[in-house]
N, C-alpha and C. Protein backbone atom coordinates (compact mmCIF):
# COMPACT_ATOMS: atom_id res chain seq x y z
N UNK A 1 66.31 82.02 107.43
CA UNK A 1 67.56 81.78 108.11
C UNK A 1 68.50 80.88 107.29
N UNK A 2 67.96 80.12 106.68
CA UNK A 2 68.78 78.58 106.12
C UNK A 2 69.33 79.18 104.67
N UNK A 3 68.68 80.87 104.38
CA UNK A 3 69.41 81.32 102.86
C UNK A 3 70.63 82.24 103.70
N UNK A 4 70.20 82.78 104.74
CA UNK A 4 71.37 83.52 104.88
C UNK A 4 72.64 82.62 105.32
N UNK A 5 72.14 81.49 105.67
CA UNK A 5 73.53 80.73 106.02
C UNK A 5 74.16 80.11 104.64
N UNK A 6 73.18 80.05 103.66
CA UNK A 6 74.13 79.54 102.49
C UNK A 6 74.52 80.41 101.90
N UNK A 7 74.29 81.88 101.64
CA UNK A 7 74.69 82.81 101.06
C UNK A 7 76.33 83.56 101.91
N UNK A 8 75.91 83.01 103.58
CA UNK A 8 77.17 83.47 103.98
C UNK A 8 78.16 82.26 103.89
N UNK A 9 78.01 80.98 103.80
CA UNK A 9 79.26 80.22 103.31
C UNK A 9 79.24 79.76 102.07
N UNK A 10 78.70 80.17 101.28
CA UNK A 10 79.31 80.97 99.43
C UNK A 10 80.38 81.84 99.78
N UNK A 11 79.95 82.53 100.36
CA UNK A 11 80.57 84.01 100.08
C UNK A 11 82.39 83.35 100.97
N UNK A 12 81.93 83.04 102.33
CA UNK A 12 82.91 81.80 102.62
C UNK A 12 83.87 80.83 101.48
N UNK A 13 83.29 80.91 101.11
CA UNK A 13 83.66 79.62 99.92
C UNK A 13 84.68 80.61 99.08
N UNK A 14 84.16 81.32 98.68
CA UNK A 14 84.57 82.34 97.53
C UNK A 14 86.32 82.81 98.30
N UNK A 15 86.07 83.48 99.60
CA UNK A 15 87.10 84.12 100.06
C UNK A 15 88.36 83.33 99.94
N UNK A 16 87.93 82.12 100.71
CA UNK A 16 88.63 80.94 100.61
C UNK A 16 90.00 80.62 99.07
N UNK A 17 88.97 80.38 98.04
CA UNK A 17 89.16 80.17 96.48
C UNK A 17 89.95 82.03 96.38
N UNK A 18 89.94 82.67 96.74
CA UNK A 18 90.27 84.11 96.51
C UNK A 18 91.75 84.01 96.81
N UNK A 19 91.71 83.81 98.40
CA UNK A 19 93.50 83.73 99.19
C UNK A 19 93.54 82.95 98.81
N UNK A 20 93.81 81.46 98.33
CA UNK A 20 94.52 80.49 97.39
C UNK A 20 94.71 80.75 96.62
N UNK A 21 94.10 81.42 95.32
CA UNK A 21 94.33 82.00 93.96
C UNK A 21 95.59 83.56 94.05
N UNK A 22 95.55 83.61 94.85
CA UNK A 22 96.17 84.82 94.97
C UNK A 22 97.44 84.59 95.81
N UNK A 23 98.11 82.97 96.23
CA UNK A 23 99.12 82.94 97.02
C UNK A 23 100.61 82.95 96.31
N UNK A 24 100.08 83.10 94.57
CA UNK A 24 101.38 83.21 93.39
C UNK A 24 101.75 84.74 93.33
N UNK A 25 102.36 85.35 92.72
CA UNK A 25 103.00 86.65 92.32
C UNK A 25 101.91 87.09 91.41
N UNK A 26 101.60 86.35 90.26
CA UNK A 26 100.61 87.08 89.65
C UNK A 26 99.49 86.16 89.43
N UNK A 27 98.08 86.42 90.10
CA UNK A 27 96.74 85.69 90.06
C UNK A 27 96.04 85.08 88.57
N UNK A 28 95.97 84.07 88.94
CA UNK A 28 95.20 83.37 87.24
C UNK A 28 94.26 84.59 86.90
N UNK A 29 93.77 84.46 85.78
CA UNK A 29 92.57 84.91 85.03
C UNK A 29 91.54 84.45 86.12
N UNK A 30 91.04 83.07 86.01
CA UNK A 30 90.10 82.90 86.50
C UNK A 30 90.20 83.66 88.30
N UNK A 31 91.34 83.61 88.75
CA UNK A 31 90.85 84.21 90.19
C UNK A 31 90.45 85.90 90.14
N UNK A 32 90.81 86.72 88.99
CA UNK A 32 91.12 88.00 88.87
C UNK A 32 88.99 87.62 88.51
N UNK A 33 89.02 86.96 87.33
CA UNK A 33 87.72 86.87 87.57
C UNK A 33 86.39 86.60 88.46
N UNK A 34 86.76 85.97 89.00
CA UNK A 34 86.13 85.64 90.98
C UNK A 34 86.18 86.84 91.34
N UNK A 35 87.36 87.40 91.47
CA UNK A 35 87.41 88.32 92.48
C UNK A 35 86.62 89.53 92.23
N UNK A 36 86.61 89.92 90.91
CA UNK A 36 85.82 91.08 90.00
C UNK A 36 84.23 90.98 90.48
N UNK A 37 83.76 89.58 89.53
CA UNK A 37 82.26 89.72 89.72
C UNK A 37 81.84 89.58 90.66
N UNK A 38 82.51 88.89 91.95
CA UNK A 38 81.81 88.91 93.61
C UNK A 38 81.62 89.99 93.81
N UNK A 39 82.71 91.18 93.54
CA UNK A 39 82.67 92.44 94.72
C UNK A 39 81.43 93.29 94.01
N UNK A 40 81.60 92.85 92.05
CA UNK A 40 80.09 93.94 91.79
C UNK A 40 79.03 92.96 92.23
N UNK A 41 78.67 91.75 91.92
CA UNK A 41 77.80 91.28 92.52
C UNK A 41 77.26 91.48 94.11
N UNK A 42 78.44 91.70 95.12
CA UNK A 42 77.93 92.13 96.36
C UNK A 42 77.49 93.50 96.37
N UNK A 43 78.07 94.39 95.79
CA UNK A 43 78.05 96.11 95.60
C UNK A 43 76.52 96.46 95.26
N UNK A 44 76.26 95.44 94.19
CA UNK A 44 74.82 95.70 93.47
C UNK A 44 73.98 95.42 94.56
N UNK A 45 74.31 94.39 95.28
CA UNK A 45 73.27 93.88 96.24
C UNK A 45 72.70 95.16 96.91
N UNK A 46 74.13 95.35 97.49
CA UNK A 46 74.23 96.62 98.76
C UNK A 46 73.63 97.95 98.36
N UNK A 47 73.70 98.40 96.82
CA UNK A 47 72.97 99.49 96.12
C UNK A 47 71.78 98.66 96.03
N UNK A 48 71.33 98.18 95.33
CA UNK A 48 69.74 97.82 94.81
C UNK A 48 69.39 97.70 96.89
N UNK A 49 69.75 97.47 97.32
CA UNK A 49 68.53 97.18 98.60
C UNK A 49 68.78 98.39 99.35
N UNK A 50 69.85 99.28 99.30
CA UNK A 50 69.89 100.59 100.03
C UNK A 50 68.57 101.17 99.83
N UNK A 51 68.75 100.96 98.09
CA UNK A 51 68.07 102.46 97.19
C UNK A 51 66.81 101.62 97.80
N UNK A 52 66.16 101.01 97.97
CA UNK A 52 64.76 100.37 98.22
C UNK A 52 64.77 100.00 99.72
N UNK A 53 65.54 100.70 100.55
CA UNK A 53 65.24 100.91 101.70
C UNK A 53 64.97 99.68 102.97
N UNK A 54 65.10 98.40 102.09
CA UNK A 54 65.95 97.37 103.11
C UNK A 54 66.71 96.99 103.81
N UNK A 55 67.93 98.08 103.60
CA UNK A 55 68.94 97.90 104.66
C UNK A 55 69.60 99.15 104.69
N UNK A 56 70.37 99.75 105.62
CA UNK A 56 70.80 100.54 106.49
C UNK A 56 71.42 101.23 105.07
N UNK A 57 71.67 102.94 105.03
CA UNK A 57 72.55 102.98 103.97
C UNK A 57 74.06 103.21 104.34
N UNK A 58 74.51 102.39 105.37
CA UNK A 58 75.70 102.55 105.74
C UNK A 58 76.69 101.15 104.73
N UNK A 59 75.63 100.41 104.03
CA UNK A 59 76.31 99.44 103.45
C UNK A 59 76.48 100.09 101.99
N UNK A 60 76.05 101.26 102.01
CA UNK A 60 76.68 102.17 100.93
C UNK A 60 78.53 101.88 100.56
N UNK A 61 78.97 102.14 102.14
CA UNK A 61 80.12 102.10 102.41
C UNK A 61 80.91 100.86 101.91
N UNK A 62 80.37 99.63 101.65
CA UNK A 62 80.83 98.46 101.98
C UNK A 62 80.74 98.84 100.16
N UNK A 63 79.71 99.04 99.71
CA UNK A 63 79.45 99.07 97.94
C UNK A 63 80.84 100.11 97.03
N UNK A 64 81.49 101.22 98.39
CA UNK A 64 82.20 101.57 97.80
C UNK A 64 83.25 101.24 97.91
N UNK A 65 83.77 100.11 98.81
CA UNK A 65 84.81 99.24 99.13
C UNK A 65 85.00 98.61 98.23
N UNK A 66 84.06 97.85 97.81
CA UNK A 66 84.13 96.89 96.49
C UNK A 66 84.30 97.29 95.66
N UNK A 67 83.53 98.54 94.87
CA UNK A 67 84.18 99.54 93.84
C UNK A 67 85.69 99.75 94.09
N UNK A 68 86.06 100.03 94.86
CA UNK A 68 86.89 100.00 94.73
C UNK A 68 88.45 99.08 94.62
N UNK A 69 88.25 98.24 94.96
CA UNK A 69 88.54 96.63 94.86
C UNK A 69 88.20 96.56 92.95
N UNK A 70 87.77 96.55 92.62
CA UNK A 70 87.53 96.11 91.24
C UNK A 70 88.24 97.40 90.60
N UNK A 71 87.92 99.02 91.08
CA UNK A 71 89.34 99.26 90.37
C UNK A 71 90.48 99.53 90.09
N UNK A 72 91.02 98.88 91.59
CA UNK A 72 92.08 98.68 91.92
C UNK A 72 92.81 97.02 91.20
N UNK A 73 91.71 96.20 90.98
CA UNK A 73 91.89 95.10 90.22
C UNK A 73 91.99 95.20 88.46
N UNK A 74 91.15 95.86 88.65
CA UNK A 74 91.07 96.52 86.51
C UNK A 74 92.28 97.09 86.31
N UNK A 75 92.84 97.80 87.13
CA UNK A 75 93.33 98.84 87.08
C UNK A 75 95.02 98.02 86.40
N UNK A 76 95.00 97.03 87.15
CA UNK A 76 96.31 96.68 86.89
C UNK A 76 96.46 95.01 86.30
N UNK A 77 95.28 94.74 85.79
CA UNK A 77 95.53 93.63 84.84
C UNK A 77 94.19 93.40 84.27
N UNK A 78 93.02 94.08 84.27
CA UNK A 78 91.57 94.36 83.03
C UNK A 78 92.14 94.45 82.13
């Protein structure tokens, strides 16, 4: 219980640092970078534990959200 609560206010943490970094016209490096490796870092999660049958594969969905988020982020300043 005490990892999922720190893993969900990281992830808290992160969002946070995300909408602040992003309240200028055009986002620092470093927030474009936050924002990148969270969503593959969450994506991977959501693939590696689908494919091994830990969790529902509806968080497939959520893995292609984030894909897509990153290349919608690459897309216009990678």
């Amino acid at each position: 219980r005490w990892l999922v609560q720190t893993v969900g206010l990281l992830v808290t943490c992160v969002a946070i640092s995300l909408a602040a970094g992003t309240r200028r016209d055009l986002p620092s490096q470093e927030t474009l970078v936050l924002a990148v490796s969270s969503a593959l870092a969450l994506a991977s999660v959501d693939v590696v534990h689908t494919v091994r049958g830990r969790i529902s594969p509806v968080y497939l969905a959520d893995a292609v959200a984030e894909l897509l988020l990153v290349a919608g982020l690459c897309g216009t300043r990678c």
